[in-house]
N, C-alpha and C. Protein backbone atom coordinates (compact mmCIF):
# COMPACT_ATOMS: atom_id res chain seq x y z
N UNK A 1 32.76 0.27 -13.60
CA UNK A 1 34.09 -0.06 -13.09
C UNK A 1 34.63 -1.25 -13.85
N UNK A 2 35.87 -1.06 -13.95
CA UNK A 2 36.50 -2.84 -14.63
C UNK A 2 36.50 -3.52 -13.86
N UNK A 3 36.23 -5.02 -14.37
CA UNK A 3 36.22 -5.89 -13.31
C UNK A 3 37.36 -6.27 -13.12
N UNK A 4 38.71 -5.70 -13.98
CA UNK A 4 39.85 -6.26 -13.11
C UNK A 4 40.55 -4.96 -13.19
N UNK A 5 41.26 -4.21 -12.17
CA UNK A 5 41.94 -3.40 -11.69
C UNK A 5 42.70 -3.53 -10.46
N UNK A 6 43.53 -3.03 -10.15
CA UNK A 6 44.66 -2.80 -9.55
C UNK A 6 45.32 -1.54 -9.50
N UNK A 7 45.54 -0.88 -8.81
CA UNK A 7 46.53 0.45 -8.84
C UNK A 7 47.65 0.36 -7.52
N UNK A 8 49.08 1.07 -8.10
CA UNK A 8 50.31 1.00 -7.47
C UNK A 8 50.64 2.76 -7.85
N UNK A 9 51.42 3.21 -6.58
CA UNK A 9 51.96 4.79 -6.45
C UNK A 9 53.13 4.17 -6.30
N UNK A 10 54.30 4.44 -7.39
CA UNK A 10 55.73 3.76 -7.14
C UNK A 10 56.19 5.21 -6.93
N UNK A 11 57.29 5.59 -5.95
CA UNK A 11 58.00 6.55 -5.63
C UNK A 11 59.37 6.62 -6.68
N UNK A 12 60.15 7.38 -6.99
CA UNK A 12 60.55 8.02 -7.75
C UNK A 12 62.04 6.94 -7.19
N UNK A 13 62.21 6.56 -6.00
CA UNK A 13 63.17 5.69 -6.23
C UNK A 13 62.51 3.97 -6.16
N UNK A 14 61.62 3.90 -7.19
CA UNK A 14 61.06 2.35 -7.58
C UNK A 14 60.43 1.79 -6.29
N UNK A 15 60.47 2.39 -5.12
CA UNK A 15 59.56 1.95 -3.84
C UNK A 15 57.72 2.08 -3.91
N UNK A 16 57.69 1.02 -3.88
CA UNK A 16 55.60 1.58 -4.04
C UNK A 16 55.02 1.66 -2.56
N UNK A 17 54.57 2.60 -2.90
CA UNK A 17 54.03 3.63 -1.51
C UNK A 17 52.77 3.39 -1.32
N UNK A 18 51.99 3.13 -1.95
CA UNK A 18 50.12 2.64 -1.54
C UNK A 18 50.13 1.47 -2.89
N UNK A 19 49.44 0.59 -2.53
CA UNK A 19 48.43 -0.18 -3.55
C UNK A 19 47.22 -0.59 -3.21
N UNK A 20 46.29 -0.34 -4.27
CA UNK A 20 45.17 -1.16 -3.81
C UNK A 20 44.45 -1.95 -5.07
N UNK A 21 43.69 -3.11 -4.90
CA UNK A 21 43.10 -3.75 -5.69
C UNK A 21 41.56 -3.10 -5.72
N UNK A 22 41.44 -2.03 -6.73
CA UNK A 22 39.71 -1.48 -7.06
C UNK A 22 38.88 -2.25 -7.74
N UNK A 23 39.17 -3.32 -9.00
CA UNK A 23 38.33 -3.93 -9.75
C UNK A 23 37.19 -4.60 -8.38
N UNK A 24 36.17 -4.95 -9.42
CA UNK A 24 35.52 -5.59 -9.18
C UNK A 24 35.55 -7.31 -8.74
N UNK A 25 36.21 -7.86 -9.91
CA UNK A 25 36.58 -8.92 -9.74
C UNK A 25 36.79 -9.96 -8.62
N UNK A 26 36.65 -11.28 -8.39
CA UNK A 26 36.99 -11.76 -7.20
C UNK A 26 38.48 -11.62 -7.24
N UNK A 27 38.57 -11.29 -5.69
CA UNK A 27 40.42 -11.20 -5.73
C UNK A 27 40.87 -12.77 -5.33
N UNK A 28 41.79 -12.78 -5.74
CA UNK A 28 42.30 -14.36 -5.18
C UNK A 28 44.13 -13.80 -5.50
N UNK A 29 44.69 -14.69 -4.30
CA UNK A 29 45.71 -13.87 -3.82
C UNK A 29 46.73 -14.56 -5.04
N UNK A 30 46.80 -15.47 -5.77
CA UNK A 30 47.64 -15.74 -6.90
C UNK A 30 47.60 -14.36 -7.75
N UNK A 31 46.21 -13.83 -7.96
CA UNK A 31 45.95 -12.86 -9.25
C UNK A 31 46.48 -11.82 -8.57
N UNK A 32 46.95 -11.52 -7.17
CA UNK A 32 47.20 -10.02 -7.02
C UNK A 32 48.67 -10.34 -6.76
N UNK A 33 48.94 -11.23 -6.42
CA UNK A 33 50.39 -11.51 -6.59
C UNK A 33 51.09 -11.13 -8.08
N UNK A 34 50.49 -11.58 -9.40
CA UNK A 34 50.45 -11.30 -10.95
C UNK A 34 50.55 -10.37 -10.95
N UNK A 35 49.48 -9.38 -10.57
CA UNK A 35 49.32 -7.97 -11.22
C UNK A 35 50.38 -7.21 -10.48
N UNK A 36 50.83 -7.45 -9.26
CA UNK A 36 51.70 -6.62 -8.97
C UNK A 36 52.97 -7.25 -9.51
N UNK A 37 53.25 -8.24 -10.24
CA UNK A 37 54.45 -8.34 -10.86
C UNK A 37 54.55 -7.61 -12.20
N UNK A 38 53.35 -7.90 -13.15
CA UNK A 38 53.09 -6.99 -13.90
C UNK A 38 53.22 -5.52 -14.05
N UNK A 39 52.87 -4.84 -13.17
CA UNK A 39 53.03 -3.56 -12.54
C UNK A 39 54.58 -3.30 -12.63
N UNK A 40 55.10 -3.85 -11.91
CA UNK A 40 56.64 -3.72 -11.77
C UNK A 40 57.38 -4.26 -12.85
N UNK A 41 56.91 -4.67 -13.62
CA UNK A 41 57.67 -5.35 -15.34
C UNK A 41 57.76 -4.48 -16.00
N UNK A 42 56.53 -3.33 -15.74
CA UNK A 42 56.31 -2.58 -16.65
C UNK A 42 56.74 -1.21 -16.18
N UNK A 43 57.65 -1.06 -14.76
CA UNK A 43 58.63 0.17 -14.88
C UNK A 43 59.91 0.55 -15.24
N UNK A 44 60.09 -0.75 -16.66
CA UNK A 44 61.71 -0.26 -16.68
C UNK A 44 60.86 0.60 -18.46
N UNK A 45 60.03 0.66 -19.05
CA UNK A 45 59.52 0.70 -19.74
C UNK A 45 59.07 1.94 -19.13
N UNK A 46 58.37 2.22 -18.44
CA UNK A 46 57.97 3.77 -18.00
C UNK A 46 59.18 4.56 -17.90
N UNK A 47 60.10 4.05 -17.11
CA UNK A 47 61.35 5.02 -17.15
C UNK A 47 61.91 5.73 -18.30
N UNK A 48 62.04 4.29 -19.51
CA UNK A 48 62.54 4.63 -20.84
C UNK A 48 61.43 6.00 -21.44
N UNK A 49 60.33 5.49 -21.35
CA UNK A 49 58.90 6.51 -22.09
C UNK A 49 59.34 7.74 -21.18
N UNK A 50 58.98 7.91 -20.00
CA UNK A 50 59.13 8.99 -19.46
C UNK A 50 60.10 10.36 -19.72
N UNK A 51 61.25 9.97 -19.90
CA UNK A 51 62.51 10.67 -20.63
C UNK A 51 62.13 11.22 -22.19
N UNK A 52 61.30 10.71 -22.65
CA UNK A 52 61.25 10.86 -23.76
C UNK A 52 60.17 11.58 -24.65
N UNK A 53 59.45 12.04 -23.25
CA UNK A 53 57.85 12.60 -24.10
C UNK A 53 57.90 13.83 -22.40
N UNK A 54 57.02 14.87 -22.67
CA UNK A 54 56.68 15.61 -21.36
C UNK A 54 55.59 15.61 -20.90
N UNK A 55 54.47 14.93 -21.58
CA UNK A 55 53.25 14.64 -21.17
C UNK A 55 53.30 13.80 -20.15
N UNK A 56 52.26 14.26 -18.96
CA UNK A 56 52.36 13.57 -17.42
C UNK A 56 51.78 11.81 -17.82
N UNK A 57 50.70 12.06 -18.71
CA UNK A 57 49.98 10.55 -18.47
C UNK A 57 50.26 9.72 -20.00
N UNK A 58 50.78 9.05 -19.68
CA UNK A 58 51.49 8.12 -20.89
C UNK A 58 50.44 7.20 -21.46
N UNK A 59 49.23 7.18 -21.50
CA UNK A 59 48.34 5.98 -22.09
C UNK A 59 48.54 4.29 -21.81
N UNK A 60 49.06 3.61 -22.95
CA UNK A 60 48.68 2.43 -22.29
C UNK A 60 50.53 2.32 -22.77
N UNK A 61 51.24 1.76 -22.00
CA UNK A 61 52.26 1.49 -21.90
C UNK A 61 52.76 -0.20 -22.40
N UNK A 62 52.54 -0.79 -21.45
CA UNK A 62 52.53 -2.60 -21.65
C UNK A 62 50.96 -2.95 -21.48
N UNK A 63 51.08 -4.36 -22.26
CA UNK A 63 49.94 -5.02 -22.03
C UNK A 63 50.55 -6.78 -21.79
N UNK A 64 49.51 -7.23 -21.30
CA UNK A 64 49.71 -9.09 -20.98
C UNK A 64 48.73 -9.23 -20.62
N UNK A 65 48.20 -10.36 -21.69
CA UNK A 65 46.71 -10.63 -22.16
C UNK A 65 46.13 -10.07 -22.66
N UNK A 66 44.91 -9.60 -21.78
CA UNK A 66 43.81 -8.77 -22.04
C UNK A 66 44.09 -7.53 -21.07
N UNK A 67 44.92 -7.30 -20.09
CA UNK A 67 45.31 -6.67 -19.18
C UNK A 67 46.40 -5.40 -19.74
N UNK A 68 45.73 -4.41 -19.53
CA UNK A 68 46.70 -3.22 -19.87
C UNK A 68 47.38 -2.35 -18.88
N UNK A 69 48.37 -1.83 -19.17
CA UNK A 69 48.97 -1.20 -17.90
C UNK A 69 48.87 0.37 -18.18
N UNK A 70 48.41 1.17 -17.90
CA UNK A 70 48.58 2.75 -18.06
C UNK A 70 48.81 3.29 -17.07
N UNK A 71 49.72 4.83 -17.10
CA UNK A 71 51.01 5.02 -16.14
C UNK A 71 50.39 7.11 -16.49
N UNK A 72 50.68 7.24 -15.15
CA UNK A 72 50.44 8.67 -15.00
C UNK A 72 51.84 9.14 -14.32
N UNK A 73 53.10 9.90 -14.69
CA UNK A 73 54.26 10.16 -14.21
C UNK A 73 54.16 11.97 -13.64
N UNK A 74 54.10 11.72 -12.10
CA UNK A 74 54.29 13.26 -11.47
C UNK A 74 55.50 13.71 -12.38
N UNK A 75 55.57 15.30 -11.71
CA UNK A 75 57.26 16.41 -12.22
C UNK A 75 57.88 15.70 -11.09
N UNK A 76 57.53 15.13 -10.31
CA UNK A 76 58.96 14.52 -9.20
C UNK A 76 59.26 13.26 -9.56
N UNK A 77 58.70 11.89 -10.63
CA UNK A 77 58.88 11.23 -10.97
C UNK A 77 58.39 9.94 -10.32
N UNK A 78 57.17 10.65 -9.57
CA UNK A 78 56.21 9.47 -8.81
C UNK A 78 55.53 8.50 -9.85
N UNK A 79 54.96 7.48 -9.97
CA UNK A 79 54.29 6.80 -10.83
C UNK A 79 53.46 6.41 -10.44
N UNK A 80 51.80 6.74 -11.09
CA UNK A 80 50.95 6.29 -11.05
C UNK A 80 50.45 5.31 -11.42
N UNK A 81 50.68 3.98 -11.14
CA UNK A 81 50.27 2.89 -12.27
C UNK A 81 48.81 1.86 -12.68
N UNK A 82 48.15 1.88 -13.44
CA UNK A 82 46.76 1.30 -13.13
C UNK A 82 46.59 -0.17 -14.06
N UNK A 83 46.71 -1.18 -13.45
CA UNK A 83 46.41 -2.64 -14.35
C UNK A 83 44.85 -2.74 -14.53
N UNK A 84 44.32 -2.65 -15.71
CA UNK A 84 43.31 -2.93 -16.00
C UNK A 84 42.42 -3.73 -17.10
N UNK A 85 41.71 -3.76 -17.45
CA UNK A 85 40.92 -4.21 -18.58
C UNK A 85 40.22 -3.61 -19.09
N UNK A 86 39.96 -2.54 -19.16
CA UNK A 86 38.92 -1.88 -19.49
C UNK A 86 39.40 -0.98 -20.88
N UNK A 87 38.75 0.00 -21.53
CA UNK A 87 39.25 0.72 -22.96
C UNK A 87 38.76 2.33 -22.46
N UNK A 88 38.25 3.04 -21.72
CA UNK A 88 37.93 4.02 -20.69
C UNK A 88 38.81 5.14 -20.37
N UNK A 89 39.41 5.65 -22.06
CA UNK A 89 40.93 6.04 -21.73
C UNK A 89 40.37 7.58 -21.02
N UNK A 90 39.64 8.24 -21.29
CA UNK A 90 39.15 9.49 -21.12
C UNK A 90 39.29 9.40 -19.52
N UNK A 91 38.57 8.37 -18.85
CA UNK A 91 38.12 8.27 -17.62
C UNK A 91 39.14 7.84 -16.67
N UNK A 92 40.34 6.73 -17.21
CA UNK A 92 41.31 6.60 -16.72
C UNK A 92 42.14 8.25 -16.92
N UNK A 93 42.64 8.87 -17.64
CA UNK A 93 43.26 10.19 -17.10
C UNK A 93 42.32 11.41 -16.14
N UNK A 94 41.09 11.10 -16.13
CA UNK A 94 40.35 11.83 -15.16
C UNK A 94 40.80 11.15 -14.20
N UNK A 95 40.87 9.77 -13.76
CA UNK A 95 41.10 9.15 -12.15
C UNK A 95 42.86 9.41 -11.93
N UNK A 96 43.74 9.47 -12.65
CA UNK A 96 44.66 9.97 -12.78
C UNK A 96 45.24 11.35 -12.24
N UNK A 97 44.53 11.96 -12.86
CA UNK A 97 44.65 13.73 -12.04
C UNK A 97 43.53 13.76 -11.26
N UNK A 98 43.09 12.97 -10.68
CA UNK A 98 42.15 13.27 -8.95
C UNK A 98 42.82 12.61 -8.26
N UNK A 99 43.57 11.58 -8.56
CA UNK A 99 44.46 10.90 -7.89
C UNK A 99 45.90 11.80 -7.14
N UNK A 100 46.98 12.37 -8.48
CA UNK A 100 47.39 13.24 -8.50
C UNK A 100 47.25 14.74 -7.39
N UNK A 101 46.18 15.13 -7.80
CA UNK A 101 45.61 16.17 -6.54
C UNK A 101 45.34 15.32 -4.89
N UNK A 102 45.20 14.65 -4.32
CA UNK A 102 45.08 13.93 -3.41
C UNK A 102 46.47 13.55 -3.01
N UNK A 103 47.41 12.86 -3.84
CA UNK A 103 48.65 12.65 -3.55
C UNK A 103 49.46 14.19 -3.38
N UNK A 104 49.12 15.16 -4.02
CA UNK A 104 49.38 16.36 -3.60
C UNK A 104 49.12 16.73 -1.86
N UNK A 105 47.97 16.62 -1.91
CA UNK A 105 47.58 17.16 -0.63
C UNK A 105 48.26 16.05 0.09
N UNK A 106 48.28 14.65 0.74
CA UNK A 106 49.12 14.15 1.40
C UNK A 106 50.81 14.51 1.62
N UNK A 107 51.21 14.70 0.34
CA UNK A 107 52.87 15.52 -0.07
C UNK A 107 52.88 16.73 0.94
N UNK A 108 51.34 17.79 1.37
CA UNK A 108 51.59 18.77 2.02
C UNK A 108 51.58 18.53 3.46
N UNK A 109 51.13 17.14 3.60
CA UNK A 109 50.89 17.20 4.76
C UNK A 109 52.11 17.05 5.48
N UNK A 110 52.63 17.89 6.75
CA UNK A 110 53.70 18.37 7.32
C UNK A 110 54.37 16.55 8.35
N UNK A 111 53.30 16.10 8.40
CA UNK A 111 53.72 14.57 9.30
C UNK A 111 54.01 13.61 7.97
N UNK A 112 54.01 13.64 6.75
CA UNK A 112 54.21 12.91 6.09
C UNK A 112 55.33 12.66 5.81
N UNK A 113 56.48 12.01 5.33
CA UNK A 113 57.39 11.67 5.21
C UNK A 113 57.75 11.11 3.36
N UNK A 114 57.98 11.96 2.66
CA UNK A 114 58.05 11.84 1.23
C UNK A 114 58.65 11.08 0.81
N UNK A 115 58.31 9.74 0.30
CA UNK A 115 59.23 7.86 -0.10
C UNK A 115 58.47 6.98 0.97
N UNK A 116 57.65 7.33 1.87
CA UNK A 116 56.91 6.82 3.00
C UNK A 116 55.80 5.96 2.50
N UNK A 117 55.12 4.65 2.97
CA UNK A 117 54.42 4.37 2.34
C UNK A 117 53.00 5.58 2.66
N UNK A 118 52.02 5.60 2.34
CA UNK A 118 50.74 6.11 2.36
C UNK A 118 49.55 5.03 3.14
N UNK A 119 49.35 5.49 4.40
CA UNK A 119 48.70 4.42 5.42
C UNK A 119 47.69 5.35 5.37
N UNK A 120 46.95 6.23 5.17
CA UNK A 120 46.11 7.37 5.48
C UNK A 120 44.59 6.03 4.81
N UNK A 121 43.79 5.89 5.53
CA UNK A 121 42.85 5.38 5.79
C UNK A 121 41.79 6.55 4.73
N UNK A 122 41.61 8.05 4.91
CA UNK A 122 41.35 9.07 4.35
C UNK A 122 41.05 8.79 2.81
N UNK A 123 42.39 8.70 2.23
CA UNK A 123 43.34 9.04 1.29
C UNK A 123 42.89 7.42 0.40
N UNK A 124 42.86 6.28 1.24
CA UNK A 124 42.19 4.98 0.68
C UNK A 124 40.92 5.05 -0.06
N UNK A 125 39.95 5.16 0.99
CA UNK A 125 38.64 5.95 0.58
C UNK A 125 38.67 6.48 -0.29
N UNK A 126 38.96 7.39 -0.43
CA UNK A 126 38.84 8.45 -1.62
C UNK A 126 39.44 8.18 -3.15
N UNK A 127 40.53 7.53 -2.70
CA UNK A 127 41.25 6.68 -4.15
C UNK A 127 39.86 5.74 -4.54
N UNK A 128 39.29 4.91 -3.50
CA UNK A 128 38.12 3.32 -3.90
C UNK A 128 37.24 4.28 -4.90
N UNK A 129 36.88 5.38 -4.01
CA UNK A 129 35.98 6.37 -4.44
C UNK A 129 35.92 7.04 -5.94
N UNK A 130 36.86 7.53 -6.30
CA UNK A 130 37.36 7.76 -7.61
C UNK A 130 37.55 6.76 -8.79
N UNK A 131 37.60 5.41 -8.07
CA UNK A 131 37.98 4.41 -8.83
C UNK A 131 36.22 3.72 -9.53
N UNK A 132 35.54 3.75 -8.90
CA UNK A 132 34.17 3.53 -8.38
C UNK A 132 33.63 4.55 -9.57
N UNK A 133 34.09 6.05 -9.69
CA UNK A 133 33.56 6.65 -10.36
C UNK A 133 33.89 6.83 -11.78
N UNK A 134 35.30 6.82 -11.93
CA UNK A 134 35.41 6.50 -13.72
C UNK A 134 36.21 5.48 -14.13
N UNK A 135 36.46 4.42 -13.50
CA UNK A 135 36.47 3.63 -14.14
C UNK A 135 35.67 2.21 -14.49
């Protein structure tokens, strides 16, 4: 796993719907304050890329520091976004489309509310879980 990660699901109108901090790292609330600014610096830059290529998972988009940002864009224009450190590109688009499939199945779920944040306790788990496993 990297020891510094972060992941954000921004909804298609720039609202982020789940985040969670997966790295390893000690969290300290200055650094997650950062990364989620980071995160969000780096969606006027996904928007531009997105338009412009049809491939779902865009690689590494922005970087600051040592910290890279790579972006997985649904067909509805959800954004997957992952702050990390790590070079694991294979393994970051595997956590990407398991991610993807999961956010699917929540999308089906009939009580869900689509732009809603994602509170599913389930759906947490299973993201830590994935995160745990390739990256």
């Amino acid at each position: 796993m990297a020891s510094t990660a972060c992941f954000i699901i921004v909804s298609r109108n720039d609202i982020p719907i789940y985040e969670a901090e997966v790295g390893s790292a000690v969290k300290k609330e200055e650094a997650a304050h950062q990364h989620q600014f980071i995160l969000h610096a780096a969606l006027d830059i996904v928007q531009d890329l997105a338009w412009t290529t049809s491939a779902m998972f865009l690689k590494a988009v922005d970087r600051f520091n040592d910290l890279v940002v790579s972006v997985y864009v649904t067909a509805g224009h959800t954004r997957l976004m992952l702050l990390h450190d790590s070079r694991n590109e294979d393994g970051i688009k595997s956590f990407f489309q398991e991610v993807h499939e999961l956010y699917i199945k929540i999308l089906l779920n009939p009580l869900y509310l689509p732009g809603s944040r994602i509170t599913s306790s389930h759906f947490d788990t299973k993201v830590r879980a994935l995160a745990r496993k390739y990256l």
